[in-house]
Protein backbone atom coordinates (compact mmCIF):
# COMPACT_ATOMS: atom_id res chain seq x y z
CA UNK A 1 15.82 -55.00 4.78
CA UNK A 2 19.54 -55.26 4.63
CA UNK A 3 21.96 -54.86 1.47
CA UNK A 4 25.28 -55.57 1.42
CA UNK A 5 27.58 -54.87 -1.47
CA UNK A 6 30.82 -58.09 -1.55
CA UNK A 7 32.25 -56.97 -4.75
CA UNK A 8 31.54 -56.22 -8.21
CA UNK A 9 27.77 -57.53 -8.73
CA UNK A 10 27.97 -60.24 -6.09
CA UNK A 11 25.83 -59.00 -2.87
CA UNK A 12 23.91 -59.90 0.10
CA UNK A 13 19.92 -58.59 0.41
CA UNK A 14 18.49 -59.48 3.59
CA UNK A 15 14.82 -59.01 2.69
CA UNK A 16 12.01 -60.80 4.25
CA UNK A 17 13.88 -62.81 7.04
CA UNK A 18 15.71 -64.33 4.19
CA UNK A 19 19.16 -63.78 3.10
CA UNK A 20 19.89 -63.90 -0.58
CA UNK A 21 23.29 -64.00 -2.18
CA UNK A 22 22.80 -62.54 -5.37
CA UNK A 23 25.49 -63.58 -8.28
CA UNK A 24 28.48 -65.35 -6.34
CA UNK A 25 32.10 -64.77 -8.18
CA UNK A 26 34.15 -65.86 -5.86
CA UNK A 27 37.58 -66.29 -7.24
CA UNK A 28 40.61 -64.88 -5.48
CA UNK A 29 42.08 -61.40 -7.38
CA UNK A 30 44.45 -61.59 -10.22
CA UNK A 31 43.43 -65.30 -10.90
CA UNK A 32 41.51 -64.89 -13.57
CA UNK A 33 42.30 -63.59 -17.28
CA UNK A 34 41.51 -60.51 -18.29
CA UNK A 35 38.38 -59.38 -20.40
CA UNK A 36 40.03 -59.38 -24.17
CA UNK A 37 40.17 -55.71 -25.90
CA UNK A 38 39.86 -53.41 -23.49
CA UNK A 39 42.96 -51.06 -22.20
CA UNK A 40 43.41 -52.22 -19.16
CA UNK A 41 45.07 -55.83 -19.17
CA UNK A 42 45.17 -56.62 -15.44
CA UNK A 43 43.55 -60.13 -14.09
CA UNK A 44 40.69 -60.90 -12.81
CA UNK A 45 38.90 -60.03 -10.16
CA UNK A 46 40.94 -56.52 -9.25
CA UNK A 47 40.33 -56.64 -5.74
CA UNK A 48 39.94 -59.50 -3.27
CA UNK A 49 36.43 -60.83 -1.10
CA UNK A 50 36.37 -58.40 1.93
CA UNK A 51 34.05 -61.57 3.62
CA UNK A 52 34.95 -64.98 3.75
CA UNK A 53 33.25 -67.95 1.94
CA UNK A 54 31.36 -69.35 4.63
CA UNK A 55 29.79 -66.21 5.63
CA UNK A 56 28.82 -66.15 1.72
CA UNK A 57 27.86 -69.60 1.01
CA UNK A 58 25.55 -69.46 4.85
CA UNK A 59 22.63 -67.81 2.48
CA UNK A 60 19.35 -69.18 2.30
CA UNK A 61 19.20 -69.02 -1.29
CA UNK A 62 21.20 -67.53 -4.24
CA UNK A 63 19.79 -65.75 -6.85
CA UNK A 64 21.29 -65.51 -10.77
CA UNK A 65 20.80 -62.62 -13.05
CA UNK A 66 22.87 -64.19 -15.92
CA UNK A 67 26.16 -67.00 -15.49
CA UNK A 68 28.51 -64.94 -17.40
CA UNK A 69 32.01 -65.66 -15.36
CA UNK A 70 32.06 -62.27 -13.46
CA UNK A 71 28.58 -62.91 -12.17
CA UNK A 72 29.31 -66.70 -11.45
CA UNK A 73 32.59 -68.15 -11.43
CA UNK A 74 34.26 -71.60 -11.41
CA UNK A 75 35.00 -70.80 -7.35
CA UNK A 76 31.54 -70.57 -6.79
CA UNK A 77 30.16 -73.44 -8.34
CA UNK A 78 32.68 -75.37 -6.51
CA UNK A 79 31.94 -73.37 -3.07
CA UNK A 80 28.51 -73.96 -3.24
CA UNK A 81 26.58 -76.34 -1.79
CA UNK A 82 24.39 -78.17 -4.19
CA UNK A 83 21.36 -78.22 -2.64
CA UNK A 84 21.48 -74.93 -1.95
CA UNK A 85 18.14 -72.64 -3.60
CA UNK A 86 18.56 -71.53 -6.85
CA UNK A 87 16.89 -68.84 -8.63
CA UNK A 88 18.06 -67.84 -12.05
CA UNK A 89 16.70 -66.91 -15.70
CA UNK A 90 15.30 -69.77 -18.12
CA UNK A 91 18.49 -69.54 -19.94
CA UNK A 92 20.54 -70.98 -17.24
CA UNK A 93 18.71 -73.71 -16.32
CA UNK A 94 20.44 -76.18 -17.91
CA UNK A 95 24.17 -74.58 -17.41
CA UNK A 96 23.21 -75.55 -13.43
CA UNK A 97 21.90 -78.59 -13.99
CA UNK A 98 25.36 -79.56 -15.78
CA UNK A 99 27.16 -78.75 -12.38
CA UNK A 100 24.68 -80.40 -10.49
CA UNK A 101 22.73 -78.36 -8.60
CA UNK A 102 19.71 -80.05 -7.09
CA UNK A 103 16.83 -77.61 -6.59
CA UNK A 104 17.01 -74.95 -9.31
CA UNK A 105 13.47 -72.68 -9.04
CA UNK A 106 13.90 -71.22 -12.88
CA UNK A 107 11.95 -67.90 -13.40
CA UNK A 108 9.89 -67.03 -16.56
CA UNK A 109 7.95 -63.95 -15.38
CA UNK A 110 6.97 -64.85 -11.63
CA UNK A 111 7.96 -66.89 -8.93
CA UNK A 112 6.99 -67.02 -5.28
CA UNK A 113 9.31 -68.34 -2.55
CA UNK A 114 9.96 -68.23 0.95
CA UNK A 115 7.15 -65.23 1.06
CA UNK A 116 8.95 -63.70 -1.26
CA UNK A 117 7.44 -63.13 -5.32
CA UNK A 118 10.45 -62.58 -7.39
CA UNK A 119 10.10 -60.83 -10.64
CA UNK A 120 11.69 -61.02 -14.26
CA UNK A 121 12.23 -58.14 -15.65
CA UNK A 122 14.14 -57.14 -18.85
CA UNK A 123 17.44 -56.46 -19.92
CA UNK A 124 19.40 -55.08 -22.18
CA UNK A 125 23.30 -55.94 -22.46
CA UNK A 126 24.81 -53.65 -24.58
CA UNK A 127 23.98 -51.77 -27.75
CA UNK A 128 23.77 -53.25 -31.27
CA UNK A 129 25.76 -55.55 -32.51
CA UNK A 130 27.88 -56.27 -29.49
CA UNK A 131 24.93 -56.20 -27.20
CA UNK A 132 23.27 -58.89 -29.32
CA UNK A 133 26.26 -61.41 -28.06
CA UNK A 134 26.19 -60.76 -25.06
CA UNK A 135 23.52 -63.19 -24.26
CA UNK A 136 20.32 -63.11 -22.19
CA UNK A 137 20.31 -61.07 -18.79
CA UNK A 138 18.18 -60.38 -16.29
CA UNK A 139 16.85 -58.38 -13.90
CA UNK A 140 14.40 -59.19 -10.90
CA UNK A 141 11.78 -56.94 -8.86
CA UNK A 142 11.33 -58.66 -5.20
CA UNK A 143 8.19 -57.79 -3.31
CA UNK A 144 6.86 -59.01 -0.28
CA UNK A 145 4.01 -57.96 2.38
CA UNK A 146 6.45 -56.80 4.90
CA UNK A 147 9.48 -55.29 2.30
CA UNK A 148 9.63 -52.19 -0.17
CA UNK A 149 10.13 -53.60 -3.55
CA UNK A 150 13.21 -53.71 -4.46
CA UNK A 151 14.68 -53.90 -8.19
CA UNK A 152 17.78 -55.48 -8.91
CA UNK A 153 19.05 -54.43 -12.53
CA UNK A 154 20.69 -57.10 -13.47
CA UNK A 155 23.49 -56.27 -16.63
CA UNK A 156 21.92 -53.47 -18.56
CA UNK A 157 22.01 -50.36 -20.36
CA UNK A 158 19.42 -47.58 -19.83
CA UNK A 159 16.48 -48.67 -22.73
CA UNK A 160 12.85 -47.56 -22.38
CA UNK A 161 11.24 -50.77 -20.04
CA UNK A 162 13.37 -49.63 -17.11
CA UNK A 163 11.50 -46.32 -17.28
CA UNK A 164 8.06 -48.69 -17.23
CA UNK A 165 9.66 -51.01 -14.20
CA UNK A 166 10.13 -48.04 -12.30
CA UNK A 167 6.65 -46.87 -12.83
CA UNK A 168 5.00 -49.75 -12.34
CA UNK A 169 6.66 -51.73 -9.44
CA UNK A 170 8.33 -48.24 -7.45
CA UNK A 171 10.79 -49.77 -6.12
CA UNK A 172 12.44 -48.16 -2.79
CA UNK A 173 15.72 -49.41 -3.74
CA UNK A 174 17.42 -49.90 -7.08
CA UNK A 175 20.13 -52.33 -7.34
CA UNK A 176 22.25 -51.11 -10.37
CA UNK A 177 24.36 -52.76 -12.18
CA UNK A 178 27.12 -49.94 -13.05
CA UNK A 179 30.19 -49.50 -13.96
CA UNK A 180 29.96 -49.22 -17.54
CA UNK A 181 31.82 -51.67 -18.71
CA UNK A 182 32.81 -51.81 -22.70
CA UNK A 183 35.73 -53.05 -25.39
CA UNK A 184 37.68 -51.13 -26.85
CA UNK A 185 35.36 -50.66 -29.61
CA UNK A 186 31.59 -49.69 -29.21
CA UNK A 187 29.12 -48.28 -26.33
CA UNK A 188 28.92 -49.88 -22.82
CA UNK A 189 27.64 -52.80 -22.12
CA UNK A 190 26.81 -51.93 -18.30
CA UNK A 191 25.44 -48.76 -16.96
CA UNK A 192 27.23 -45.68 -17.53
CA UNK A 193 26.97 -42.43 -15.42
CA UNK A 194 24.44 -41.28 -18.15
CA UNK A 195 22.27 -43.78 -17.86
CA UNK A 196 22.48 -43.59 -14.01
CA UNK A 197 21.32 -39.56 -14.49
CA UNK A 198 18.78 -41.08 -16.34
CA UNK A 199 17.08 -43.22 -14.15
CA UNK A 200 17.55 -41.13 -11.14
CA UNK A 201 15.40 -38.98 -12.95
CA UNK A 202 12.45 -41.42 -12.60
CA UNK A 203 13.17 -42.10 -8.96
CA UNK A 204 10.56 -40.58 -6.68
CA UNK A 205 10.86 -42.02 -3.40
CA UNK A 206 13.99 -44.56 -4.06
CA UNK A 207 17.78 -45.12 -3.54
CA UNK A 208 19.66 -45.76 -6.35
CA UNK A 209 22.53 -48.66 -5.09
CA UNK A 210 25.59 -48.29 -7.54
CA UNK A 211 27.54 -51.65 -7.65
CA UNK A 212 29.17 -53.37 -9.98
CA UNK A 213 32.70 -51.20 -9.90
CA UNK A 214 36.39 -51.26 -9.60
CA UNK A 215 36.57 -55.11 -10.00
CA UNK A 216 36.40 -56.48 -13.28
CA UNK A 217 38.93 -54.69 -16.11
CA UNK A 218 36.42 -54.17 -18.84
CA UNK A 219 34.20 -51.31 -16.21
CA UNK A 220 35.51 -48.23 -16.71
CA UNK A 221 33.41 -46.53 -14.52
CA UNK A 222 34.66 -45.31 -11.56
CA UNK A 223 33.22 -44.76 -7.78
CA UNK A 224 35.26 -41.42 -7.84
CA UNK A 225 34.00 -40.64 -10.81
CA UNK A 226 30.36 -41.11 -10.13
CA UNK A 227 31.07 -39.25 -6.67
CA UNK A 228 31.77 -35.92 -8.97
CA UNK A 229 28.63 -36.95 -11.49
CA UNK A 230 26.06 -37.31 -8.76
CA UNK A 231 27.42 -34.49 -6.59
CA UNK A 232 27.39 -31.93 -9.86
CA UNK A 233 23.64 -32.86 -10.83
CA UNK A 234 22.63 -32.60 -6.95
CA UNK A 235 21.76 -36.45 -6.70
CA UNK A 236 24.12 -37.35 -3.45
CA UNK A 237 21.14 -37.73 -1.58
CA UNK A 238 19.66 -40.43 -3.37
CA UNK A 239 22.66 -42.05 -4.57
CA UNK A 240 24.62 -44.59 -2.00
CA UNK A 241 28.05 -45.61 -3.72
CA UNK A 242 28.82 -48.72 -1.10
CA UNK A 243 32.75 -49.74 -0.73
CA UNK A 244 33.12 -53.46 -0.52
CA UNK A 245 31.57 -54.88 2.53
CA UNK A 246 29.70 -51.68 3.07
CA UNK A 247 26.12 -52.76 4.01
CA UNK A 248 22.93 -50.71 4.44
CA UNK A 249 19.49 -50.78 6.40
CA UNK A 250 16.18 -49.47 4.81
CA UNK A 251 13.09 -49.19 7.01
């Protein structure tokens, strides 16, 4: 198994002979406008693709935690090819359909594909009131006879079912969604470093993958930062904090 962080949540897992492009934003930096109320007004995305677009859109399928625009962009749907795999939440369905995608595989609580079982798992995108417009996210588990499980977070604050996904699925590597993105008013919307803490602390045998950083103006999180948070609670071992186009191998 393979991982390789692109930029901001958009990755690469090659898992199972497979390999899975996991929300595509594409766009070129500083075309897109920034995320309303939050200090930092610069466009979107902050920092270009370190690959190219056909070494993206060469994937054998593409999986969806959500279709907010930093997660899957306008470039994207026009990059890729229709017929391409798609795996996404129930909520999103129809959103794909709309831009004519061809085989969309949607995912309630299970799924099995290519050898590969994909799992739903939930999320939580933000805290009270702001959280509850966020919209639905999700996050996945995949398993398969000849991979470690693998959890993908998907958009999510620390709340008590990650402690149970951990538990029950234990998951070699943990795909987290970081950077902990919030408006100038209220809590985070994305995982902050105290919610990383957290769930290191139910890791037994796992690396925790921090992505989702330095990209998009609303995360405030940053990998510096979380460099001096993980090294002062003694984490650094089970911690990788990928650059863009940094990729990883786990036996």
């Amino acid at each position: 198994m393979k991982i390789q962080l692109i930029r901001h949540a958009t990755h690469l897992i090659y898992y199972n002979g497979k390999k899975i492009l996991v929300d595509p934003m594409f766009s070129q930096a500083n075309t897109l406008a920034p995320i309303k109320n939050v200090p930092n007004h610069t466009l979107n995305p902050l920092v270009p693709l370190p690959l190219s677009l056909e070494s993206l859109t060469d994937c054998d399928m593409i999986l969806l935690t959500h279709t907010h625009r930093d997660h899957f962009d306008e470039a994207a749907i026009l990059a890729l090819p229709k017929d391409k795999p798609m795996l996404c939440q129930t909520e999103d369905v129809k959103k794909l359909r709309s831009h004519n995608f061809t085989k969309i595989h949607e995912i309630k609580e299970t799924f099995s594909f290519e050898g590969i079982e994909f799992i739903r798992t939930k999320a939580k995108h933000g805290h009270g009131a702001i959280g509850a417009t966020m919209g639905p996210s999700s996050g996945f588990i995949l398993k398969s006879a000849n991979e470690p499980a693998v959890y993908i977070t998907g958009d999510t604050v620390f709340f008590p079912c990650i402690s149970e996904i951990i538990t029950l699925h234990q998951p070699k590597v943990i795909v987290g969604y970081c950077g902990e993105a919030k408006f100038s008013l209220g809590r985070a919307i994305t995982l902050s470093t105290n919610d990383i803490m957290k769930i290191c602390k139910l890791m037994t045998n796992s690396i925790f993958c921090a992505i989702h950083m330095e990209a998009w103006n609303h995360c405030r999180l940053t990998r510096e930062d979380l460099k001096k948070a993980v090294l002062n609670e003694g984490y650094q071992e089970f911690i990788w904090i990928p650059e863009n186009g940094d990729f990883r191998v786990f036996d």
